[in-house]
C-alpha atoms as a PDB file:
ATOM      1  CA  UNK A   1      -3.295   4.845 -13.779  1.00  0.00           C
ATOM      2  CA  UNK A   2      -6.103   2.406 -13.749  1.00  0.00           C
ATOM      3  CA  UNK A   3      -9.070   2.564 -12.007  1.00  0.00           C
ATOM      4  CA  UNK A   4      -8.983  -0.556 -10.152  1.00  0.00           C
ATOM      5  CA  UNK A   5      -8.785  -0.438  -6.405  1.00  0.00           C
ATOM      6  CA  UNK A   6      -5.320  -1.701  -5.674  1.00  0.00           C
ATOM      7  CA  UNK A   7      -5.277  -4.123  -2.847  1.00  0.00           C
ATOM      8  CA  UNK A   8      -2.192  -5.483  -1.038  1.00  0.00           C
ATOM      9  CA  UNK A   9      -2.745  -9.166   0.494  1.00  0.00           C
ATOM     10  CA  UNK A  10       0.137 -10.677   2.875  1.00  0.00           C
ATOM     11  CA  UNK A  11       0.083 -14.266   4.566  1.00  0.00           C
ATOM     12  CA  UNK A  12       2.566 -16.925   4.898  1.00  0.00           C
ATOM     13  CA  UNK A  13      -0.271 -19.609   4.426  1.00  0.00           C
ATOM     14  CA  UNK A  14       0.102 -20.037   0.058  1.00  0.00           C
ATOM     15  CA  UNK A  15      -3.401 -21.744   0.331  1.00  0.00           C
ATOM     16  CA  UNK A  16      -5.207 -19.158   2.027  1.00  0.00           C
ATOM     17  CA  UNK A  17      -3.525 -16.163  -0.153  1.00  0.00           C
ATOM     18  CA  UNK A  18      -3.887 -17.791  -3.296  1.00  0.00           C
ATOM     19  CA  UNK A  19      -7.775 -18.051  -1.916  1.00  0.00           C
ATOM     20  CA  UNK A  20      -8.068 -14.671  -0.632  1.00  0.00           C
ATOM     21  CA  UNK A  21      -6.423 -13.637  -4.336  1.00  0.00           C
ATOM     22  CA  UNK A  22      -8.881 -15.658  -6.140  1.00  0.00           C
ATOM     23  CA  UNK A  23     -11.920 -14.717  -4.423  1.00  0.00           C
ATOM     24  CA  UNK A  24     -10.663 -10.969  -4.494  1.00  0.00           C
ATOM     25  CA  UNK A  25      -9.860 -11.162  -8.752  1.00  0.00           C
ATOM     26  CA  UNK A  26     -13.446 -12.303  -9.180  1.00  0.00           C
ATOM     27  CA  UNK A  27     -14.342  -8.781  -8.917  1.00  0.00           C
ATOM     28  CA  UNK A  28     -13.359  -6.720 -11.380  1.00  0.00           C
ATOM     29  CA  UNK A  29     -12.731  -3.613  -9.647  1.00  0.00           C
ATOM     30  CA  UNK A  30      -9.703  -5.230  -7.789  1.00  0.00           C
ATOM     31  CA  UNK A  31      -5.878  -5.444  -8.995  1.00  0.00           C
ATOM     32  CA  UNK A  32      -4.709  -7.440  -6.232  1.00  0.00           C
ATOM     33  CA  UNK A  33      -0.802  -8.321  -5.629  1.00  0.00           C
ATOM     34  CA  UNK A  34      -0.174 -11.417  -2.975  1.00  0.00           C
ATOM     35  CA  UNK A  35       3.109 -11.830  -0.988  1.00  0.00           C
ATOM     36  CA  UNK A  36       3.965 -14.811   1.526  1.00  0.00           C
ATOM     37  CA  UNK A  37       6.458 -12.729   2.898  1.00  0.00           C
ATOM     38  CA  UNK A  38       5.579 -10.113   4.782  1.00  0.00           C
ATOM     39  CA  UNK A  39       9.365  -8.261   4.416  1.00  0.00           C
ATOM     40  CA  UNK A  40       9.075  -8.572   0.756  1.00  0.00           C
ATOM     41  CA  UNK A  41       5.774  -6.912   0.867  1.00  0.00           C
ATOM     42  CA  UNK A  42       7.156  -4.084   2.779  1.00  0.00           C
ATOM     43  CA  UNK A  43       9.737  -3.455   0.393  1.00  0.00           C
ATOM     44  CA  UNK A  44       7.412  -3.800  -2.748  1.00  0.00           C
ATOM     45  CA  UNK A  45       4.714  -1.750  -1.103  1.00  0.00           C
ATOM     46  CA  UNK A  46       6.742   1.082   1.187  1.00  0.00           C
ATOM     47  CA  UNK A  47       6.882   3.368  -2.446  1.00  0.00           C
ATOM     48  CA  UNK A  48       3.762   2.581  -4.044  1.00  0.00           C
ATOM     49  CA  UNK A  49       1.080   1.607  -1.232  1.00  0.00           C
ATOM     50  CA  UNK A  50      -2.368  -0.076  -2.544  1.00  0.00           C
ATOM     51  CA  UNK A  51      -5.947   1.111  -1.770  1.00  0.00           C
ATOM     52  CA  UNK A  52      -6.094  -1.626   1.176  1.00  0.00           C
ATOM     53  CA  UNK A  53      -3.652  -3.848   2.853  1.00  0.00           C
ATOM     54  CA  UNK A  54      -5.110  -7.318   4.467  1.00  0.00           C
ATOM     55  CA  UNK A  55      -2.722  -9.137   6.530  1.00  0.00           C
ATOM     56  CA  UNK A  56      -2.347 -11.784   8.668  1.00  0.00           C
ATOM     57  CA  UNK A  57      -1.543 -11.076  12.461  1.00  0.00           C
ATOM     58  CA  UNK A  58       0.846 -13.431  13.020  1.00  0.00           C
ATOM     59  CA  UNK A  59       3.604 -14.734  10.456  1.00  0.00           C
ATOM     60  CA  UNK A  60       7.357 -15.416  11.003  1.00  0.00           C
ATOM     61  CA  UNK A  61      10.114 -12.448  10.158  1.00  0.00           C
ATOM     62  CA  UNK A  62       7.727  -9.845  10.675  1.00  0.00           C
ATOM     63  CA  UNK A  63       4.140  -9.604  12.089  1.00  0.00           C
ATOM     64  CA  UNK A  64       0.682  -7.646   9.874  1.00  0.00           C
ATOM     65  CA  UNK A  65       0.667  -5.024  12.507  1.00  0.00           C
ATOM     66  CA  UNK A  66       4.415  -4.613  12.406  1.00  0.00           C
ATOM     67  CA  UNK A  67       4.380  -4.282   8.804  1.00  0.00           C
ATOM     68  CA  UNK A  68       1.444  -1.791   8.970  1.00  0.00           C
ATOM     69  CA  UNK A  69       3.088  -0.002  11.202  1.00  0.00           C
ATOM     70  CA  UNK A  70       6.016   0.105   9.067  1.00  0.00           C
ATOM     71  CA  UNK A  71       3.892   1.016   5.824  1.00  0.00           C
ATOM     72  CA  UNK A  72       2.269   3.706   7.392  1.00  0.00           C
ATOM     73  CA  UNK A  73       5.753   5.625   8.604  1.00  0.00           C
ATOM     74  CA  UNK A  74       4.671   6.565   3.999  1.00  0.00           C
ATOM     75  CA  UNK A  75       1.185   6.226   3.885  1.00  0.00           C
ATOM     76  CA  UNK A  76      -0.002   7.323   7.145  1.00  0.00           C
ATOM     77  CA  UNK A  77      -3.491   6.450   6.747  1.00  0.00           C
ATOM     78  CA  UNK A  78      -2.968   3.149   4.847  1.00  0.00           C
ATOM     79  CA  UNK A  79      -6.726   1.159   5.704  1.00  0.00           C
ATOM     80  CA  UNK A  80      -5.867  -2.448   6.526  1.00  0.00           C
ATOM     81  CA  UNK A  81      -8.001  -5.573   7.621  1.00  0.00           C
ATOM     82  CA  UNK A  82      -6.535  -8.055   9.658  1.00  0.00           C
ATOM     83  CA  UNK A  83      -7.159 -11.535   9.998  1.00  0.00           C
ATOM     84  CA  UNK A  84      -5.966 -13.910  12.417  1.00  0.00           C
ATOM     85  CA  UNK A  85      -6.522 -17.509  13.279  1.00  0.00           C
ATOM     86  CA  UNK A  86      -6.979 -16.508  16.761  1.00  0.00           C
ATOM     87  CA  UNK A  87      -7.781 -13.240  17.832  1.00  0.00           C
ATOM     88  CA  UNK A  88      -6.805 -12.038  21.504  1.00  0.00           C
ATOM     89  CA  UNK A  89      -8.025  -9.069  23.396  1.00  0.00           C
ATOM     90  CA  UNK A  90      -4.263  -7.631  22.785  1.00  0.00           C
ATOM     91  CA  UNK A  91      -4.014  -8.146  19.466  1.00  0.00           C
ATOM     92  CA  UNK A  92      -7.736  -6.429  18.820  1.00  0.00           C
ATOM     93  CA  UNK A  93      -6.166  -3.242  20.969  1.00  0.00           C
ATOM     94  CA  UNK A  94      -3.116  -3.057  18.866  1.00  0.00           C
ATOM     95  CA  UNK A  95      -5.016  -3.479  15.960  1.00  0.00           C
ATOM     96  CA  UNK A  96      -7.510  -0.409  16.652  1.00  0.00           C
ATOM     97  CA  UNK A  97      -4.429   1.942  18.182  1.00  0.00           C
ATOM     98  CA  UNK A  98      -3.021   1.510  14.365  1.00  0.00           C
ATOM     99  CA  UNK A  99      -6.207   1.874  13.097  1.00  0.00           C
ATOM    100  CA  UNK A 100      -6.888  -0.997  11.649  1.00  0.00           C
ATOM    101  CA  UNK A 101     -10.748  -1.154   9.917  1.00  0.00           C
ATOM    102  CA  UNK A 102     -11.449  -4.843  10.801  1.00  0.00           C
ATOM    103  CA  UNK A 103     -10.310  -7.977  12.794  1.00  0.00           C
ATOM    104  CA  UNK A 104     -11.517 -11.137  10.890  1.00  0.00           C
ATOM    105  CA  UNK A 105     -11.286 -14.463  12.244  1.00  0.00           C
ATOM    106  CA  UNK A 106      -9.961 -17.128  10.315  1.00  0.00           C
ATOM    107  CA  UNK A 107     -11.423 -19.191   9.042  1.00  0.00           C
ATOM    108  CA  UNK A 108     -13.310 -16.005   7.637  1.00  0.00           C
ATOM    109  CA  UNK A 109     -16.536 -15.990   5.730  1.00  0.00           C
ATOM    110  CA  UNK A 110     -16.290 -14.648   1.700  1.00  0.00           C
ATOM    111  CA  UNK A 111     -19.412 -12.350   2.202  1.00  0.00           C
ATOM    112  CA  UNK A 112     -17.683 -11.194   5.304  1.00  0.00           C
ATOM    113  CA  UNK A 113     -13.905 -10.504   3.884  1.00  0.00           C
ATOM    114  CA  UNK A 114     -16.075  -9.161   0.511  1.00  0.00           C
ATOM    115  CA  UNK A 115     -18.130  -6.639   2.301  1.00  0.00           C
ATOM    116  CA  UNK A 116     -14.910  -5.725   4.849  1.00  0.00           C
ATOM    117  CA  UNK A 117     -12.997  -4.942   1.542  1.00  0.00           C
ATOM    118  CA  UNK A 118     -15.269  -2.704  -0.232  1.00  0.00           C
ATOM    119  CA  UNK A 119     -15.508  -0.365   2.091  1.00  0.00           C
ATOM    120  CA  UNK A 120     -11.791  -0.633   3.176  1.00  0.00           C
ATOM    121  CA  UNK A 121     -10.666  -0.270  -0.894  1.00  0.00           C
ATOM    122  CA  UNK A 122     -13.221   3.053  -1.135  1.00  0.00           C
ATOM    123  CA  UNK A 123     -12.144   4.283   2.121  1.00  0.00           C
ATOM    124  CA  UNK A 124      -8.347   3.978   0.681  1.00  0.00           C
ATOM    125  CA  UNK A 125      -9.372   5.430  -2.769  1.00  0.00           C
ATOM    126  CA  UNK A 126     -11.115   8.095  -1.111  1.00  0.00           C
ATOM    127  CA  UNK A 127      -7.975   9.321   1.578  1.00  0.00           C
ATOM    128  CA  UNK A 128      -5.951   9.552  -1.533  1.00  0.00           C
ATOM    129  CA  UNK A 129      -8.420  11.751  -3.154  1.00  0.00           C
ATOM    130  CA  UNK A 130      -8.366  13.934   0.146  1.00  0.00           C
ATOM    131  CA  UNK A 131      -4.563  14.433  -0.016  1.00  0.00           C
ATOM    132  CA  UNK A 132      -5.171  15.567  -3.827  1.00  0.00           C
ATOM    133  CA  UNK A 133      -7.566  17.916  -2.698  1.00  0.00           C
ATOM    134  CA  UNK A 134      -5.503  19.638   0.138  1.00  0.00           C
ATOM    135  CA  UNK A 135      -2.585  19.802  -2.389  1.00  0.00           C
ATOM    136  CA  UNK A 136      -4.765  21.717  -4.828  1.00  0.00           C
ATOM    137  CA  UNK A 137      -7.453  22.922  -3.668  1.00  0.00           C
ATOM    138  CA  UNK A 138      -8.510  25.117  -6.593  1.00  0.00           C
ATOM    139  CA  UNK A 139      -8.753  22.267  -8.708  1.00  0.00           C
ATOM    140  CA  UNK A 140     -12.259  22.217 -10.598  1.00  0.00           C
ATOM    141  CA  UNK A 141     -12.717  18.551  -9.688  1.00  0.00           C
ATOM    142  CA  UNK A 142     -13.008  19.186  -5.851  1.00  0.00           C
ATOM    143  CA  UNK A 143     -16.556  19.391  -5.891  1.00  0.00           C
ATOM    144  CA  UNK A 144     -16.997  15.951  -7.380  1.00  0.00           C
ATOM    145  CA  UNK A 145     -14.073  14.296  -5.221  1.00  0.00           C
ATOM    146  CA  UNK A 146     -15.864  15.530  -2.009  1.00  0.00           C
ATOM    147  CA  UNK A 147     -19.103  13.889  -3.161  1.00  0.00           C
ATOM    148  CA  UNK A 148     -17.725  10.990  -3.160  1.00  0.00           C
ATOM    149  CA  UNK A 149     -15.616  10.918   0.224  1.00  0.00           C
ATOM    150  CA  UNK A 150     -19.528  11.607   1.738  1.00  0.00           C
ATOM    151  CA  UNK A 151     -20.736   8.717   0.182  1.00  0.00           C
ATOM    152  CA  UNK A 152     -17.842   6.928   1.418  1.00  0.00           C
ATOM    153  CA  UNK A 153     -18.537   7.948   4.813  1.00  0.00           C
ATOM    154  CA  UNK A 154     -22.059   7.041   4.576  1.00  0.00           C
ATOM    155  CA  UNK A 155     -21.450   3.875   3.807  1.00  0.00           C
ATOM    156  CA  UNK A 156     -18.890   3.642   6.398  1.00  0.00           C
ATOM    157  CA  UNK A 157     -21.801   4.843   8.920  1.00  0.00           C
ATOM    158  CA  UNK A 158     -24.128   1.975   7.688  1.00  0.00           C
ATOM    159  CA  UNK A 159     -21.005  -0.788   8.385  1.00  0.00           C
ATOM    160  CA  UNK A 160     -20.098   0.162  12.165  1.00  0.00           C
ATOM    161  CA  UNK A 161     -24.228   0.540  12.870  1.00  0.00           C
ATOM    162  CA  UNK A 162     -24.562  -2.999  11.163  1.00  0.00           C
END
């Protein structure tokens, strides 16, 4: 398995994923996948969910937060970002019942959508390593595994206080 975070990106605008894609590829820490439709995405992603999932809100066939919802009947704690060209006060409360890590407005800012997806790949990395951890939990690599998930929540700590 390689060590890249894997990161799942689904709009229906080509422009703006192949954007999104290219901005995201500059770093080399990122495998990134892109689909325009969000149904095909579901079916790619329901057995083998990335690090991070960002979505747009609103695309015809199927919606972001009905496709996280959907992804996360597998991967129940699946982080996502979500961006929208217009965010309403019903969307945002949908968004943060699924627990969604961020609402960006299109049109977004890189440093914005950059910063917004480090933490959200880590904080995807880092639930998986918790799930290996509760299935073994003699394993001799716990120690360093938890060292990292408190990093991870620092870092998340710094974010919400920024």
């Amino acid at each position: 398995m390689s060590d890249k975070f894997r990161i799942a990106v689904v709009d229906d605008e080509l422009e703006l994923l192949d954007n999104i894609i290219c901005l995201l590829e500059e770093n080399k820490e990122y495998q990134v996948v892109g689909f325009t439709d969000p149904v095909e995405a579901l079916r790619r992603l329901r057995d083998e969910a990335p690090d991070l999932l960002i979505t747009d809100i609103s695309m015809p066939n199927m919606g972001g937060l009905d496709l996280l919802a959907s992804l996360r009947v597998n991967v129940p704690d699946l982080p996502a970002i979500v961006l929208s060209a217009y965010v309403d006060v019903d969307s945002c409360l949908k968004a943060l019942r699924l627990g969604v890590m961020d609402v960006i407005e299109k049109p977004y800012k890189n440093e914005e959508l950059l910063d917004s997806v480090a933490l959200g790949a880590r904080v995807g990395r880092a639930r998986a390593k918790i799930a290996r951890v509760l299935r073994d939990p003699n394993s001799n690599e716990n120690a360093k595994i938890l060292d990292e998930l408190y990093d991870c929540r620092q870092k998340m700590f710094e974010k919400a206080r920024s």
